[in-house]
Each structure stands twice: as structure tokens, then as C-alpha cells.
Protein backbone atom coordinates (compact mmCIF):
# COMPACT_ATOMS: atom_id res chain seq x y z
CA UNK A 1 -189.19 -42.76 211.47
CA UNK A 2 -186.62 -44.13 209.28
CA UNK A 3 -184.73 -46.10 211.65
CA UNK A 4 -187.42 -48.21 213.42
CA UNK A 5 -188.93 -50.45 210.78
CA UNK A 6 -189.23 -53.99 211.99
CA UNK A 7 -190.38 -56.30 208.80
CA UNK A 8 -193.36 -57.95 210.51
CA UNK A 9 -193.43 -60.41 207.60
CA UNK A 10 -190.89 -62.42 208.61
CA UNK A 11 -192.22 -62.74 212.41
CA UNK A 12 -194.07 -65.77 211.44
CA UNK A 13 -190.36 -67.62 209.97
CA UNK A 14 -188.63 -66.54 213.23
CA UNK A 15 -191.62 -68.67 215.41
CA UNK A 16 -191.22 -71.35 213.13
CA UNK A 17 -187.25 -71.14 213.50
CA UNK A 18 -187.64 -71.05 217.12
CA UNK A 19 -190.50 -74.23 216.89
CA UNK A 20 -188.17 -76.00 214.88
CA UNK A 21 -184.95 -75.80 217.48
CA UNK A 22 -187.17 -76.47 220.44
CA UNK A 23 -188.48 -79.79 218.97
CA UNK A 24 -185.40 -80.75 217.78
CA UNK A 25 -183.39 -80.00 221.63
CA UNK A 26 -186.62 -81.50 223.02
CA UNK A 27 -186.64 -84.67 221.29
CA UNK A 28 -182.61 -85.12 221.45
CA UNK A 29 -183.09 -84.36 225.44
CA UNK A 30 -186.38 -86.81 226.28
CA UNK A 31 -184.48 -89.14 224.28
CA UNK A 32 -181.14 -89.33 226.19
CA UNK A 33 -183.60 -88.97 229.53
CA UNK A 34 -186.00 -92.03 228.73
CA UNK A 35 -184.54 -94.76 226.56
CA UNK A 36 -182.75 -98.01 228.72
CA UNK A 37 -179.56 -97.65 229.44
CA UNK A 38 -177.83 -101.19 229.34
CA UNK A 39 -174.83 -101.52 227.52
CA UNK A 40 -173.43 -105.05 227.08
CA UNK A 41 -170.65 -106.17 224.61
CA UNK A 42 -172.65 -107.21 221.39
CA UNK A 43 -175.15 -103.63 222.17
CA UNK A 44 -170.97 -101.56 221.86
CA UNK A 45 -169.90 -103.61 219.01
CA UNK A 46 -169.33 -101.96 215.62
CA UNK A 47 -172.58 -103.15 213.38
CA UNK A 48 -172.14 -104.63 209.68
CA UNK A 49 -175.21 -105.80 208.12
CA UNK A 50 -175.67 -107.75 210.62
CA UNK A 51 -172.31 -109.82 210.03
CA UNK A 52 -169.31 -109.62 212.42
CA UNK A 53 -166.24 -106.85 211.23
CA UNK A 54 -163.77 -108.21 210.23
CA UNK A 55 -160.64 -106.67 209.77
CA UNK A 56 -159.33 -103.30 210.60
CA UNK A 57 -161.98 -100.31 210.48
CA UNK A 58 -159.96 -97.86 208.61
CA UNK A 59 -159.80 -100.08 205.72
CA UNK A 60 -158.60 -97.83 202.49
CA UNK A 61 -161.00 -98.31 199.77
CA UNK A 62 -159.92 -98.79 196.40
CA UNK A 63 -159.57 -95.59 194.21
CA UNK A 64 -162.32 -97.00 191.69
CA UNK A 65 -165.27 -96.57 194.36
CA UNK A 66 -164.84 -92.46 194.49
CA UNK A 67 -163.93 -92.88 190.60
CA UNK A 68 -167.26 -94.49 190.07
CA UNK A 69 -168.93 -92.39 192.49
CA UNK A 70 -168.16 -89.23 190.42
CA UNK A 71 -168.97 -90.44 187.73
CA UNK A 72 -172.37 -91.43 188.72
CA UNK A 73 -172.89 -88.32 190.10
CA UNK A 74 -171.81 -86.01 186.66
CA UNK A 75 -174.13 -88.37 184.38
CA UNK A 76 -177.05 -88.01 187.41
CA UNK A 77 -176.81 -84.14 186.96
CA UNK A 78 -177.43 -84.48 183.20
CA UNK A 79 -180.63 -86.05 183.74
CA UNK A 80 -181.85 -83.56 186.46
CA UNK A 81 -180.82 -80.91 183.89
CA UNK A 82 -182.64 -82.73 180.85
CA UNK A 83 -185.80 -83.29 182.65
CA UNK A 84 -187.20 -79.93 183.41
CA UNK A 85 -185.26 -78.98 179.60
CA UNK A 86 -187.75 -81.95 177.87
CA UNK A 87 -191.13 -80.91 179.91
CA UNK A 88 -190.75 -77.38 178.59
CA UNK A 89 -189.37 -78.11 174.92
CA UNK A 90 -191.75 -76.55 172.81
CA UNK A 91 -191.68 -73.30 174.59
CA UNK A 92 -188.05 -72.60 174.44
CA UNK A 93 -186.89 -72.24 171.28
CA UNK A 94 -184.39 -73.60 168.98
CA UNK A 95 -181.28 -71.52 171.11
CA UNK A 96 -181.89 -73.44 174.15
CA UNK A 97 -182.26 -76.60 171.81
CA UNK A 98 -178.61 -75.73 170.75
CA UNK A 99 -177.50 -75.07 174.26
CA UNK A 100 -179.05 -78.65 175.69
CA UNK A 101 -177.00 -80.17 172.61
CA UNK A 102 -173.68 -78.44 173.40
CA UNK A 103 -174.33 -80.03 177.08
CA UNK A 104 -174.78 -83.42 176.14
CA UNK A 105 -171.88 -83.13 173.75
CA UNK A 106 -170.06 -82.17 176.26
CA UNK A 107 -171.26 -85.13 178.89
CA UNK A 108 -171.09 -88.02 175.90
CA UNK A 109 -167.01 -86.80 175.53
CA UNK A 110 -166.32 -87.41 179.18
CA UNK A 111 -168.36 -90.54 178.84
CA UNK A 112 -165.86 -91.21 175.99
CA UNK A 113 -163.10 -90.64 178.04
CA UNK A 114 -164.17 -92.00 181.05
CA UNK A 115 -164.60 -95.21 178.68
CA UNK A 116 -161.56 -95.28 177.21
CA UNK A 117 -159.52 -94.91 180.20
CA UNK A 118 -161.32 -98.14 181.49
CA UNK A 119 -163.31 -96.60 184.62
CA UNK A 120 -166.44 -99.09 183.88
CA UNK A 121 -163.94 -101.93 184.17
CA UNK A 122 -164.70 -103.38 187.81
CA UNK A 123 -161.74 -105.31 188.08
């Protein structure tokens, strides 16, 4: 009957989906239930490395951390990229050869840039 197919593959994912949510509620739930519940001034205060705050929490950072930050993460995704290029080199030809050179071309002029707008400079 056309309308009545249930895809029995996927019963195994749905226990596993269900598994998964119970042990996660279960854990979160025993948790609040069991642990010791005695709150004293240093237990509420904000935590630092172990050092006490100072200063206002909603300190504004300086633009150079998120500057930095990106540009960590655009040189990062050029090596996650060249990796699984350089295990499989000598089956893929010289077109994806040109194509991995294109990238890094690309990366090494906003390296350039990035340089010569100072955004290594940690002032």
C-alpha cells in the first residue's frame, strides 16, 4: 500500500535519539537533586583564574582581539584545506594542483594585507 511505508532503518537512530535525551535530562536532574547546596560569598563570586575581578565585568575588549581572532581562524582553514589536498596529491591531477595554488594565492594576499595594515602589531 503506497501510503504506509515506515523506513524501519532509521528505528535504531530514533532509540538512540531518545537514549541520548534521557541521559542527558537524567544527568542534568540527579545533578540538581544530589550535589550540596551551600552557597557562601567566595562559592557566588565571579571566578578569574583564580585571581580576584577586578574592575567592571562588561569590560570592552580592544578591536585587535576579534581582528586577530579572524585572522587566525582564515589562515587555520587553509591548513585544514591543504591537509587532506597534500595526502591525496598524486592522485589528483595537475587541475586541482592549479586550483590549491589559486587558494593559497589568494590567502598569502590577505596575509599581505593583513600585514601591511599592521594587524600583527600587538601594540
Amino acid at each position: 500500500m503506497p501510503g504506509t511505508y515506515i523506513p524501519s532503518e532509521y528505528l535504531p537512530v530514533l532509540i538512540f535519539i531518545i537514549i541520548a535525551t534521557a541521559f542527558g535530562l537524567g544527568a542534568l536532574v540527579i545533578g540538581t537533586v544530589f550535589r550540596p547546596k551551600k552557597p557562601y560569598p567566595d562559592k557566588l563570586m565571579p571566578y578569574e583564574s583564580g585571581v580576584t575581578p577586578i574592575g567592571e565585568p562588561r569590560y570592552r575588549f580592544s578591536i585587535r582581539f576579534y581582528v586577530i581572532a579572524m585572522l587566525f581562524v582564515v589562515f587555520d582553514v587553509e591548513a585544514v584545506f591543504i591537509y587532506p589536498w597534500a595526502v591525496v596529491f598524486d592522485k589528483i591531477g595537475i587541475y586541482a594542483f592549479i586550483e590549491m595554488v589559486i587558494f593559497i594565492g589568494i590567502l598569502l594576499i590577505g596575509y599581505i594585507y593583513a600585514w601591511k595594515k599592521e594587524a600583527f602589531q600587538w601594540d
